[in-house]
C-alpha atoms as a PDB file:
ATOM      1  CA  UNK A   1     126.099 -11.174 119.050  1.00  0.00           C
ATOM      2  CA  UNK A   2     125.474  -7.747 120.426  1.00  0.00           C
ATOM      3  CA  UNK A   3     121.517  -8.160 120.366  1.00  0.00           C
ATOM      4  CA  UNK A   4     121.939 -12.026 122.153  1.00  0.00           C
ATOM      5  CA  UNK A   5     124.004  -9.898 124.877  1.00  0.00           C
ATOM      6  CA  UNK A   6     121.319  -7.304 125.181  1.00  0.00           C
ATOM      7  CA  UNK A   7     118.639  -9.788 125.586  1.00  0.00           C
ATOM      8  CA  UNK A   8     120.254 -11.633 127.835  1.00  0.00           C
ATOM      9  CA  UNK A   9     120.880  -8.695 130.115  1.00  0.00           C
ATOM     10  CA  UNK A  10     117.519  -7.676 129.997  1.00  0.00           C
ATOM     11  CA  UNK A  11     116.286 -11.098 130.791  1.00  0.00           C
ATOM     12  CA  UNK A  12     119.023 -11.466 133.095  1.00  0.00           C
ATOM     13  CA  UNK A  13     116.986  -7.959 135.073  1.00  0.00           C
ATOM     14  CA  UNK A  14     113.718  -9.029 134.658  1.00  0.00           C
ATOM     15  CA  UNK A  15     113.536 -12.706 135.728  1.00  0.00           C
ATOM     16  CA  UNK A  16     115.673 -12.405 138.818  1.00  0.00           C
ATOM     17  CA  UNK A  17     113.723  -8.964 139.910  1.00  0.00           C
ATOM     18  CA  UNK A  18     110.102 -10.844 139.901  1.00  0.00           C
ATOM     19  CA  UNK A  19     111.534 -13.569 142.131  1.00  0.00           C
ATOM     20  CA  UNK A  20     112.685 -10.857 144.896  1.00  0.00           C
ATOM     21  CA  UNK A  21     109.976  -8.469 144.517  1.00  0.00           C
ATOM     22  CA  UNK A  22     107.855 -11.378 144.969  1.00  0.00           C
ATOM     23  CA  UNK A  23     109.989 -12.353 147.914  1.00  0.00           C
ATOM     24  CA  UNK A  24     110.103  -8.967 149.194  1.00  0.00           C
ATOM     25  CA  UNK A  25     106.045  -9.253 148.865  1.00  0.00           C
ATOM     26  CA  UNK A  26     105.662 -12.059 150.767  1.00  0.00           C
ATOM     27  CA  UNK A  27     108.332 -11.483 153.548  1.00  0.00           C
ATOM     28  CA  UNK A  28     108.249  -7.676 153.794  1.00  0.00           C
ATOM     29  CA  UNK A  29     110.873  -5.280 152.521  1.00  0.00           C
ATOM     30  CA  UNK A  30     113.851  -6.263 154.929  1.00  0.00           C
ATOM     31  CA  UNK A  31     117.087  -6.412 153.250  1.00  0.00           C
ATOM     32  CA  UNK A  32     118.374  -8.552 156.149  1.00  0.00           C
ATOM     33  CA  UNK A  33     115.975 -11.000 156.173  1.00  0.00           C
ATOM     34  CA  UNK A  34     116.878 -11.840 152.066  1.00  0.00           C
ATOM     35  CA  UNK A  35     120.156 -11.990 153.068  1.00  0.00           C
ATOM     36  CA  UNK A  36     119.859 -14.459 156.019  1.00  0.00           C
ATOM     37  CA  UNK A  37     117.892 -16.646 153.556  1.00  0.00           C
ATOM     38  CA  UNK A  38     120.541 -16.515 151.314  1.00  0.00           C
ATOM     39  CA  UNK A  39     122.784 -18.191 153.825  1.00  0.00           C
ATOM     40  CA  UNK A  40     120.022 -20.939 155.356  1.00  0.00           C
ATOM     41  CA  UNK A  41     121.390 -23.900 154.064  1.00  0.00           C
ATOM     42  CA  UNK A  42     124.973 -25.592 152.056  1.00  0.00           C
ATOM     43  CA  UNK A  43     123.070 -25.091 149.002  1.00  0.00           C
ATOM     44  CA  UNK A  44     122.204 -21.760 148.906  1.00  0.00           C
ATOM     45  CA  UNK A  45     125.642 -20.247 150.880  1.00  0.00           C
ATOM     46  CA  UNK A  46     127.623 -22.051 148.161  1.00  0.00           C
ATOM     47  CA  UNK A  47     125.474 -20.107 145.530  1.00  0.00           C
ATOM     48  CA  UNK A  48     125.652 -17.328 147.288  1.00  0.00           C
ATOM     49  CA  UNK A  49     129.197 -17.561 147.353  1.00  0.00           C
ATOM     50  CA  UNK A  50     129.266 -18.537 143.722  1.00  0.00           C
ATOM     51  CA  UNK A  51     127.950 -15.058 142.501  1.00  0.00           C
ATOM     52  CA  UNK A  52     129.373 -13.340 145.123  1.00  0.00           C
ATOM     53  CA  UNK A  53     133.134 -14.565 142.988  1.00  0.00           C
ATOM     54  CA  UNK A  54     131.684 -14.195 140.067  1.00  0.00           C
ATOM     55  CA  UNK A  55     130.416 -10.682 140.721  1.00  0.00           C
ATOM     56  CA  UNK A  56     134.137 -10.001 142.208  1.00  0.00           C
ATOM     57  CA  UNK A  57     135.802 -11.418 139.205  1.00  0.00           C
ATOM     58  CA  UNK A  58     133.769  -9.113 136.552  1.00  0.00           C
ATOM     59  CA  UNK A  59     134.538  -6.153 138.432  1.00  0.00           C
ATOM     60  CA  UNK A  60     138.147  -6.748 138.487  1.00  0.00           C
ATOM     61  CA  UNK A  61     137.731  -7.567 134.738  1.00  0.00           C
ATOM     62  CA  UNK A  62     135.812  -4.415 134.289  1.00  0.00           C
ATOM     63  CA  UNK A  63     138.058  -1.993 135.540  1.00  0.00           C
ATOM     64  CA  UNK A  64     141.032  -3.422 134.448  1.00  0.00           C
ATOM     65  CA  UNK A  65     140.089  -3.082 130.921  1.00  0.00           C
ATOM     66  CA  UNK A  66     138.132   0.266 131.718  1.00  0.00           C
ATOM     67  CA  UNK A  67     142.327   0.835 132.430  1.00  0.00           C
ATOM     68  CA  UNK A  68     143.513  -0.145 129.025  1.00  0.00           C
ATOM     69  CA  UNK A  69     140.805   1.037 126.803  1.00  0.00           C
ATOM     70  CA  UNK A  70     139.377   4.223 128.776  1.00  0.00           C
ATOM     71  CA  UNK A  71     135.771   2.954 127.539  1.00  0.00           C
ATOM     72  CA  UNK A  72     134.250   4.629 131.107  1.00  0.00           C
ATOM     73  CA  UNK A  73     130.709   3.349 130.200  1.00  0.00           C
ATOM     74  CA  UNK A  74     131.929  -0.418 130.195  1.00  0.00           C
ATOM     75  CA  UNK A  75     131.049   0.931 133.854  1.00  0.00           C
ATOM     76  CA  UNK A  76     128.156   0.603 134.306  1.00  0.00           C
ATOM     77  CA  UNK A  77     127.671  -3.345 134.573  1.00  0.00           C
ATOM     78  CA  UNK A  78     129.381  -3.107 137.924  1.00  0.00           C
ATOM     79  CA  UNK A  79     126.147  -1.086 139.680  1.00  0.00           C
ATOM     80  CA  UNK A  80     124.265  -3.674 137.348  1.00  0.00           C
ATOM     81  CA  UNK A  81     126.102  -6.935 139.058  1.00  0.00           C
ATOM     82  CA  UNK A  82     125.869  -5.984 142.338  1.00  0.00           C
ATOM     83  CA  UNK A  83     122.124  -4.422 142.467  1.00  0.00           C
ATOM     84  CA  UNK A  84     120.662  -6.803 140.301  1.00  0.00           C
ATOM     85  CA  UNK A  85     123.413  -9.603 139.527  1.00  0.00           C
ATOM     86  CA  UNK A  86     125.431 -11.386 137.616  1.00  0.00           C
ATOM     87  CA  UNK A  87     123.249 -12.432 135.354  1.00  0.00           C
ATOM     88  CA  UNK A  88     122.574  -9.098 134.394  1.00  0.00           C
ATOM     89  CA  UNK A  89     125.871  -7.448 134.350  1.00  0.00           C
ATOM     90  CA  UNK A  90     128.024  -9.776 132.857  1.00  0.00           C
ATOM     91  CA  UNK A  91     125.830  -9.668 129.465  1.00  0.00           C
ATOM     92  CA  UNK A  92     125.160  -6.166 130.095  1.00  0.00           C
ATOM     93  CA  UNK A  93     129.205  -6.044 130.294  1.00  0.00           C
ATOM     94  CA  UNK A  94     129.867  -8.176 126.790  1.00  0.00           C
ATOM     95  CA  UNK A  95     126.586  -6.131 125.024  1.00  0.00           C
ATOM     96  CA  UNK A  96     128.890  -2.565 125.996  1.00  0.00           C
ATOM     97  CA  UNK A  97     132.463  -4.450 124.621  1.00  0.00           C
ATOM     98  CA  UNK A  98     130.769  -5.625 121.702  1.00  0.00           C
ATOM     99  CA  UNK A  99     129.740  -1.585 120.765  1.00  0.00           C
ATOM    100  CA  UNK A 100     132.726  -0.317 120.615  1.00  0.00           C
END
């Protein structure tokens, strides 16, 4: 399962980084601009907000284990959620449990 995780937290960087460096491209490199497109319509607030939970609820998970099990590098999927996402740092999460 460990290589499935890895895979799908490198997929989970790469797909989601060509759609906003291509958006970035095309709209210029303004932070605040992505952002107020992420809130432009019901659709995309309620995704927004949907990661935004998720991304809450895996760092709580993260450090509460980190806690228990002193595995520090466990870590590092928190910088990977919020800079990239979820669907990097939640794999990239399991593929560090499943190592140790």
């Amino acid at each position: 399962m460990n290589r499935v995780f890895l895979a799908l937290a490198i997929w989970g960087a790469v797909h989601p980084m060509y759609h906003f460096i291509g958006w970035f491209m095309a709209n210029g490199w303004n932070l605040g601009a992505m952002i107020d497109a992420w809130y432009v319509n019901q659709a995309t607030t309620a995704l927004t907000w949907d990661l935004t939970i998720a991304a809450i609820a895996l760092t709580v998970w993260a450090l509460a284990e980190t806690r228990q099990t002193g595995e520090r590098r466990r870590l590092w999927a928190i910088p990977a959620t919020f800079c990239i996402g979820v669907s990097c740092g939640l794999p990239l999460y399991l593929y560090l449990r499943s190592r140790d």
